[in-house]
N, C-alpha and C. Protein backbone atom coordinates (compact mmCIF):
# COMPACT_ATOMS: atom_id res chain seq x y z
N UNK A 1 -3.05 -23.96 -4.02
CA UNK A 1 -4.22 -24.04 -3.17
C UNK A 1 -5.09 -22.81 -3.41
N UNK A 2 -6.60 -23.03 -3.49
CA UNK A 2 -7.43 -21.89 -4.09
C UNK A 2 -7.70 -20.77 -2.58
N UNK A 3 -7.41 -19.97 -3.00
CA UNK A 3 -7.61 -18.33 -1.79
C UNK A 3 -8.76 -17.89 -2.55
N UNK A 4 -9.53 -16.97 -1.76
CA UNK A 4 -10.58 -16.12 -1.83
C UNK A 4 -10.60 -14.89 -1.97
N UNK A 5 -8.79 -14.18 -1.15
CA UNK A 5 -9.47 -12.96 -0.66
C UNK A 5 -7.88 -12.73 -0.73
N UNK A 6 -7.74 -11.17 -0.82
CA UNK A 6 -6.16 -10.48 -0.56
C UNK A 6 -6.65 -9.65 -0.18
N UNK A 7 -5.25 -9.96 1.10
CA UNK A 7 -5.41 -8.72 2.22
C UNK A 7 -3.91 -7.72 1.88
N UNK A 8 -4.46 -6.92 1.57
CA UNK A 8 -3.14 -5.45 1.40
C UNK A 8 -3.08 -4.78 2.26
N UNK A 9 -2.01 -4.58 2.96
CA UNK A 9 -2.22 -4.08 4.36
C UNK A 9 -0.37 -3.25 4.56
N UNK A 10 -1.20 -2.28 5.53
CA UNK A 10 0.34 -1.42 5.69
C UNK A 10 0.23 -1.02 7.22
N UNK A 11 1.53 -0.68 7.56
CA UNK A 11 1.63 0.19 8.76
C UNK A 11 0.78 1.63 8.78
N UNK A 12 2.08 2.63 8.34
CA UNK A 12 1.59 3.98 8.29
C UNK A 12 2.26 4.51 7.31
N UNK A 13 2.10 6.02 6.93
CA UNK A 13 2.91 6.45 5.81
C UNK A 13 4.36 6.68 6.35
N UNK A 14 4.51 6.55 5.65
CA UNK A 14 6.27 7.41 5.90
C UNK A 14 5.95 8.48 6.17
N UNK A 15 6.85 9.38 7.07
CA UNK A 15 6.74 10.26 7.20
C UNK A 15 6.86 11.11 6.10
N UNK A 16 6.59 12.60 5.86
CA UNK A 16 6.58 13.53 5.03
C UNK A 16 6.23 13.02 3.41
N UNK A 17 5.48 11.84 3.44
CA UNK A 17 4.77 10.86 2.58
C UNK A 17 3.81 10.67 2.69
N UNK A 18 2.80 11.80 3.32
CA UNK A 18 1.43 11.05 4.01
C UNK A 18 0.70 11.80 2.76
N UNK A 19 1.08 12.82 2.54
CA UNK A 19 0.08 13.39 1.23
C UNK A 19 0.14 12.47 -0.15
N UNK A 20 0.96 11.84 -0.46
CA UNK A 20 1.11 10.64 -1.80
C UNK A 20 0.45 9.51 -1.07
N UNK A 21 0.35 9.20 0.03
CA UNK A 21 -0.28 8.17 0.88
C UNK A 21 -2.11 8.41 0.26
N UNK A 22 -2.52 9.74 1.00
CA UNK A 22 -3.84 9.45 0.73
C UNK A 22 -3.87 9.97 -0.79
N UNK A 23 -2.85 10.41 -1.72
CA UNK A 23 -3.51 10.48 -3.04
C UNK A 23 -3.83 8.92 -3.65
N UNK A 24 -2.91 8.07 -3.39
CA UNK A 24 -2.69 6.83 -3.58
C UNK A 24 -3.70 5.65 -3.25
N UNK A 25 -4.17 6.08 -2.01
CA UNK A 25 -5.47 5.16 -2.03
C UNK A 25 -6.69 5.57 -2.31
N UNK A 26 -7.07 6.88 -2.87
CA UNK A 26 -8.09 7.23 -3.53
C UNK A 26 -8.08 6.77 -4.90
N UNK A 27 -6.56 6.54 -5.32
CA UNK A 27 -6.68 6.37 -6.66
C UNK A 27 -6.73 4.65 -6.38
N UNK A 28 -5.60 3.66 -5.72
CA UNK A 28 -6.30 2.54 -5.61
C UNK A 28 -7.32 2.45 -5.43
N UNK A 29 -8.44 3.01 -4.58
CA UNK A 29 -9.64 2.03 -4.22
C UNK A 29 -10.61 2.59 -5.42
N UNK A 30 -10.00 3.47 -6.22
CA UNK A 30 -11.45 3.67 -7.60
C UNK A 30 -10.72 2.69 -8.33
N UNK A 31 -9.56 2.84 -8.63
CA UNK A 31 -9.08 0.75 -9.52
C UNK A 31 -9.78 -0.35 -9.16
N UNK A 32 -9.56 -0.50 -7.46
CA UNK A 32 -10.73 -1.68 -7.01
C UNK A 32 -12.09 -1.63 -7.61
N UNK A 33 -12.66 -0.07 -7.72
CA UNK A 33 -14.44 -0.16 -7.69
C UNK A 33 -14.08 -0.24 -9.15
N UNK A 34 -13.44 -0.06 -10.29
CA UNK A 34 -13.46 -0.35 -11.59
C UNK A 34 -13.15 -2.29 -12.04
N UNK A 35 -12.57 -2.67 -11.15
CA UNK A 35 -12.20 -3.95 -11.04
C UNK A 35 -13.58 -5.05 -10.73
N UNK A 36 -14.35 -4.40 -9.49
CA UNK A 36 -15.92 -5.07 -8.71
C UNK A 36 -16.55 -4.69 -10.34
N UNK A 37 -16.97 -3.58 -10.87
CA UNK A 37 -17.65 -3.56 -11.40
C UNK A 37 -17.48 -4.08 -12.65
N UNK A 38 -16.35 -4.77 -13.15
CA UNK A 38 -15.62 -5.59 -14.85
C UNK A 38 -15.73 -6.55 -14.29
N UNK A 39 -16.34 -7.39 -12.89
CA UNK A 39 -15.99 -8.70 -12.55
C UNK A 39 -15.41 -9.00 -11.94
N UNK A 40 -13.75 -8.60 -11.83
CA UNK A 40 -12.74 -9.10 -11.50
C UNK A 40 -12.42 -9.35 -10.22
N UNK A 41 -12.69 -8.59 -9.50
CA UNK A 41 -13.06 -9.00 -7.81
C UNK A 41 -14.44 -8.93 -7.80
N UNK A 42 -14.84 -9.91 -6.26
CA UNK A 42 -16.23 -9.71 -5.99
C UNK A 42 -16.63 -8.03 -5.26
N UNK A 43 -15.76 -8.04 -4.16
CA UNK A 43 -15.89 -6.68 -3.39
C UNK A 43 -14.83 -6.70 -3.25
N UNK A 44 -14.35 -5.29 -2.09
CA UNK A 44 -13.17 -5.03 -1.61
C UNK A 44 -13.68 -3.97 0.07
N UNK A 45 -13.06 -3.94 0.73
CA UNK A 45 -13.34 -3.30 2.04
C UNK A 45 -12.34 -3.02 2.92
N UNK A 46 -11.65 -1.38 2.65
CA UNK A 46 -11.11 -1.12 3.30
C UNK A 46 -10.86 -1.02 5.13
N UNK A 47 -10.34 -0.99 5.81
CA UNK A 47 -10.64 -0.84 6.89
C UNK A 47 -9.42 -0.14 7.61
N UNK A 48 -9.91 0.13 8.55
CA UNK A 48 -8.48 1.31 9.30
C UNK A 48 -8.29 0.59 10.84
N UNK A 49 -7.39 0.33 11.20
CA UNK A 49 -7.55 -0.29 12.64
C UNK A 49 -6.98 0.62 14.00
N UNK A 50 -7.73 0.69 15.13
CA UNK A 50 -7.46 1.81 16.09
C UNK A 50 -6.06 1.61 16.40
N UNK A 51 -5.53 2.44 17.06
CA UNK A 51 -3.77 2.44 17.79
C UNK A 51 -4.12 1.41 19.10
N UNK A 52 -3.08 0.23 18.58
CA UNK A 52 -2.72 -1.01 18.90
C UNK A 52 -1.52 -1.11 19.44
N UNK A 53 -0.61 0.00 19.13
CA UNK A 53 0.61 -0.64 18.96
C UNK A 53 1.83 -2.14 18.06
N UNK A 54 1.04 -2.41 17.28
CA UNK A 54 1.08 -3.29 16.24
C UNK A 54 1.75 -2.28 15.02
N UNK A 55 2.01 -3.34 14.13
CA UNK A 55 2.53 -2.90 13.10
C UNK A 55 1.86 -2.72 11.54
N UNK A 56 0.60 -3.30 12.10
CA UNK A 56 -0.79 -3.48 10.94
C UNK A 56 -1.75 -2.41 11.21
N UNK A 57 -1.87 -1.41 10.70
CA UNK A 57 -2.98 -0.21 11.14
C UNK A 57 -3.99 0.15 9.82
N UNK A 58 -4.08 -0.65 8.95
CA UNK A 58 -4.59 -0.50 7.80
C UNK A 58 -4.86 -1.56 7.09
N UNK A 59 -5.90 -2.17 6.44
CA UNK A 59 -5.67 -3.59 5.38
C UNK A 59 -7.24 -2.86 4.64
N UNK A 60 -6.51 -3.15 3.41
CA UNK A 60 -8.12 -3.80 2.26
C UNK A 60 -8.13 -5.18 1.85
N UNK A 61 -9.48 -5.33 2.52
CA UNK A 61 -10.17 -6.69 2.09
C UNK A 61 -10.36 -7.08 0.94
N UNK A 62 -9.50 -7.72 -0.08
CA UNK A 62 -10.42 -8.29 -1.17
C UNK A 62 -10.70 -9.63 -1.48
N UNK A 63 -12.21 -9.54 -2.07
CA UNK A 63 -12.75 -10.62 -2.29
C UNK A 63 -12.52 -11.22 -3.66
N UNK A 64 -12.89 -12.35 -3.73
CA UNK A 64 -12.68 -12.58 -5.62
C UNK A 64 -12.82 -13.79 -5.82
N UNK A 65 -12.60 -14.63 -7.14
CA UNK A 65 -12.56 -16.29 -7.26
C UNK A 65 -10.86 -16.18 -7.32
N UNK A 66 -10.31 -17.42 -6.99
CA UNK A 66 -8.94 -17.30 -6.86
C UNK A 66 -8.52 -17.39 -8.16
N UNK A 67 -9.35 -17.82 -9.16
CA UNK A 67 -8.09 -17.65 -10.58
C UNK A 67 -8.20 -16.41 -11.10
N UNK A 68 -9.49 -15.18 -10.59
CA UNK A 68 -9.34 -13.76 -11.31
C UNK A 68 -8.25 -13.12 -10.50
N UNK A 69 -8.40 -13.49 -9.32
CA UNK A 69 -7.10 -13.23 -8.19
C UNK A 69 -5.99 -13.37 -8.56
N UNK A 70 -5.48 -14.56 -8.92
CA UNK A 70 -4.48 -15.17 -9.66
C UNK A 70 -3.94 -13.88 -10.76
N UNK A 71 -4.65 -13.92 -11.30
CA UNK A 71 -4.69 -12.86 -12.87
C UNK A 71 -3.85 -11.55 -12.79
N UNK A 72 -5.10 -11.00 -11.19
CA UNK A 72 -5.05 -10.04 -10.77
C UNK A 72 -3.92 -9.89 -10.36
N UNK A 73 -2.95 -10.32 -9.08
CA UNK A 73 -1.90 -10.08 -8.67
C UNK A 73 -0.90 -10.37 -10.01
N UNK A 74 -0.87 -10.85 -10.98
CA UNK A 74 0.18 -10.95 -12.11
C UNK A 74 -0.04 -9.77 -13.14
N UNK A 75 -0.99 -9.21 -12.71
CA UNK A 75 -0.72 -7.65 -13.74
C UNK A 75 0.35 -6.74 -13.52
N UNK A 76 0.28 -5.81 -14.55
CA UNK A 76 1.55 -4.83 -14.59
C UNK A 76 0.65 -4.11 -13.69
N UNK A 77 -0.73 -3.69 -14.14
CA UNK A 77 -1.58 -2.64 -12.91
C UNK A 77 -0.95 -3.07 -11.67
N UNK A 78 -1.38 -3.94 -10.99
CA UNK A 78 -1.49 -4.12 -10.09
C UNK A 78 0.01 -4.10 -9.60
N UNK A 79 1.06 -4.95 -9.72
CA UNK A 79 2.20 -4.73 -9.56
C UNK A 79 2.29 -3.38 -9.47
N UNK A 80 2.21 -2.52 -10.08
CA UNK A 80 2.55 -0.67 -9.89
C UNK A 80 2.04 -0.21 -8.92
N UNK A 81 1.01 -0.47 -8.97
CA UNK A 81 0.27 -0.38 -6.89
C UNK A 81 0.88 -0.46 -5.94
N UNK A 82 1.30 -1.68 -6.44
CA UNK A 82 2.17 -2.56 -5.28
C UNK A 82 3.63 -1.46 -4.92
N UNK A 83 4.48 -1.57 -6.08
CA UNK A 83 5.66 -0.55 -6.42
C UNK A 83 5.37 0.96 -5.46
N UNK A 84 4.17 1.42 -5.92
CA UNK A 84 3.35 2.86 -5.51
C UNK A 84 3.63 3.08 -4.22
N UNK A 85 3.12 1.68 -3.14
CA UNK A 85 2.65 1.86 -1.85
C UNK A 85 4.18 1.56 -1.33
N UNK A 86 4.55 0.78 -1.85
CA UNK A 86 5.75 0.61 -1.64
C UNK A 86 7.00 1.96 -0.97
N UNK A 87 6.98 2.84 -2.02
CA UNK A 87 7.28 4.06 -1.98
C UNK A 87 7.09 5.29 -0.68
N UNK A 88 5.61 5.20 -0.39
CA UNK A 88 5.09 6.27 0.39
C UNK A 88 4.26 5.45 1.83
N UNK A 89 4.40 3.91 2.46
CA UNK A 89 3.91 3.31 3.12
C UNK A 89 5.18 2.50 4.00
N UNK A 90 5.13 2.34 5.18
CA UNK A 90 5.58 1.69 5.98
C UNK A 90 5.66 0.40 6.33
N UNK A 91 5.77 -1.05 5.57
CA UNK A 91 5.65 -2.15 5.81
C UNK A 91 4.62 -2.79 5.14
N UNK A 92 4.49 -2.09 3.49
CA UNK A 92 3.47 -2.70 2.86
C UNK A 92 3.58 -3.89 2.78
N UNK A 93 2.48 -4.34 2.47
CA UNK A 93 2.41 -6.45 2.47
C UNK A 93 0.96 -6.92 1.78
N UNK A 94 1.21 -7.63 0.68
CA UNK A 94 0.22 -8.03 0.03
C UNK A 94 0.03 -9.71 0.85
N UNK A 95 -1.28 -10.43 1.26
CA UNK A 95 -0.79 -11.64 1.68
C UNK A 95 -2.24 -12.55 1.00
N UNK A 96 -2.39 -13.41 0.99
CA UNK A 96 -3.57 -14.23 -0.19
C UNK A 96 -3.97 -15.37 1.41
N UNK A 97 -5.80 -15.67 1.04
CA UNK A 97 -5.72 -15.81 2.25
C UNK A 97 -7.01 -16.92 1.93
N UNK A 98 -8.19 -17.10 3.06
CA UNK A 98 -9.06 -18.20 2.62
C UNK A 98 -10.25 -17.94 3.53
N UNK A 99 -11.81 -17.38 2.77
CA UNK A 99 -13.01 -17.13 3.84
C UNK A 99 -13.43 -18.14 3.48
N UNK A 100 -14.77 -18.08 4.62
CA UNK A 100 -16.42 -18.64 3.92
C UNK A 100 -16.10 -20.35 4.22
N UNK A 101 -16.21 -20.45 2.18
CA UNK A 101 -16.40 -22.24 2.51
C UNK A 101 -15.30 -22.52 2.01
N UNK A 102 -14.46 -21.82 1.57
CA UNK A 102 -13.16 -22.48 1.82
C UNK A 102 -12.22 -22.97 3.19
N UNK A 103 -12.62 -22.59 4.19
CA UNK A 103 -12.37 -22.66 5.41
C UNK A 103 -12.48 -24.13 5.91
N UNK A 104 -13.90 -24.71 5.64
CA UNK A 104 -13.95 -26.11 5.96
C UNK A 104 -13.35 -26.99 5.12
N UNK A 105 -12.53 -26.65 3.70
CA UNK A 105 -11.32 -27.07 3.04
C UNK A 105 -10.24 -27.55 3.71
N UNK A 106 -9.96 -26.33 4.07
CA UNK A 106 -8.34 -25.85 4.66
C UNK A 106 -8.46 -26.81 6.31
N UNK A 107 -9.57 -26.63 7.01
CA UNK A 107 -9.74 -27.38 8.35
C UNK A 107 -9.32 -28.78 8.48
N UNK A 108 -10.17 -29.40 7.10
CA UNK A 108 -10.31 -30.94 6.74
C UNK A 108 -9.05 -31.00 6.38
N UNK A 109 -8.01 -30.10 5.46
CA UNK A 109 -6.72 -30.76 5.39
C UNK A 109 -6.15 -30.70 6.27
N UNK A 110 -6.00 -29.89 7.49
CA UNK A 110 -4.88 -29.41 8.31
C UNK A 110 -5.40 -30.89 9.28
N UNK A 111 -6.87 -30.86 9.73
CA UNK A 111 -6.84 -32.20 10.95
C UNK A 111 -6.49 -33.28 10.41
N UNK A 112 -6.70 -33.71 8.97
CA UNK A 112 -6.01 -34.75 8.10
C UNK A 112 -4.56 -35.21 8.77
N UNK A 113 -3.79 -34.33 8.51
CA UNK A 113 -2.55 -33.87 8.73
C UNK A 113 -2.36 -33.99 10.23
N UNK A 114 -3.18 -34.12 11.43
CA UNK A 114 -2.64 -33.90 12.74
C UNK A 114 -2.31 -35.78 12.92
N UNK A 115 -1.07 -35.81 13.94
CA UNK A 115 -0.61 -36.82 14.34
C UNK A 115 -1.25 -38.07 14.57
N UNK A 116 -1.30 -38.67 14.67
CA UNK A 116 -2.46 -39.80 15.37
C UNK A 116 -1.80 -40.24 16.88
């Protein structure tokens, strides 16, 4: 099924991990802006979320067509990211997801699908 967008998203750093934390997403998010600008995603948009008490305090937005997406999550780059955050982050989680006009896609199948 075609996605739009990956959301990468973490808790917090590990403790006494917070300095590889922010070296790590300076160096991810210039990969992202090298990625927007070769094509490969449309955008990307980090965001930070206030104290919730939740276990999600962080996600980057990315945008893209789902087969550069596709591509994208099957690289060795990207995989090492993944590995990276892995390391120095608290509950990293990559998850593939659906905006815009894919939405009235996903709607039309799911009420398809409701009981009669």
């Amino acid at each position: 099924m075609a996605s739009n967008v990956i959301l990468f998203g973490w808790n917090v750093s590990i403790p006494g991990r917070e300095m590889l934390s922010a070296q790590h997403f300076q160096t991810f998010t210039e990969y992202l802006g090298g990625l927007q600008r070769k094509g490969t995603i449309q955008s990307f948009e980090p965001v930070f979320l206030d104290p919730h008490g939740g276990d999600l305090n962080g996600f980057i937005l990315i945008r893209g067509e789902s087969p550069k997406l596709d591509t994208l999550t099957d690289s060795d780059e990207w995989r090492t990211h993944v590995i990276r955050a892995m390391l120095h982050l608290d509950k990293p989680g990559v998850v593939r997801g659906a905006t815009g006009e894919l939405i009235a896609k996903r709607m039309a199948m799911w009420t398809k699908e409701i009981p009669k």
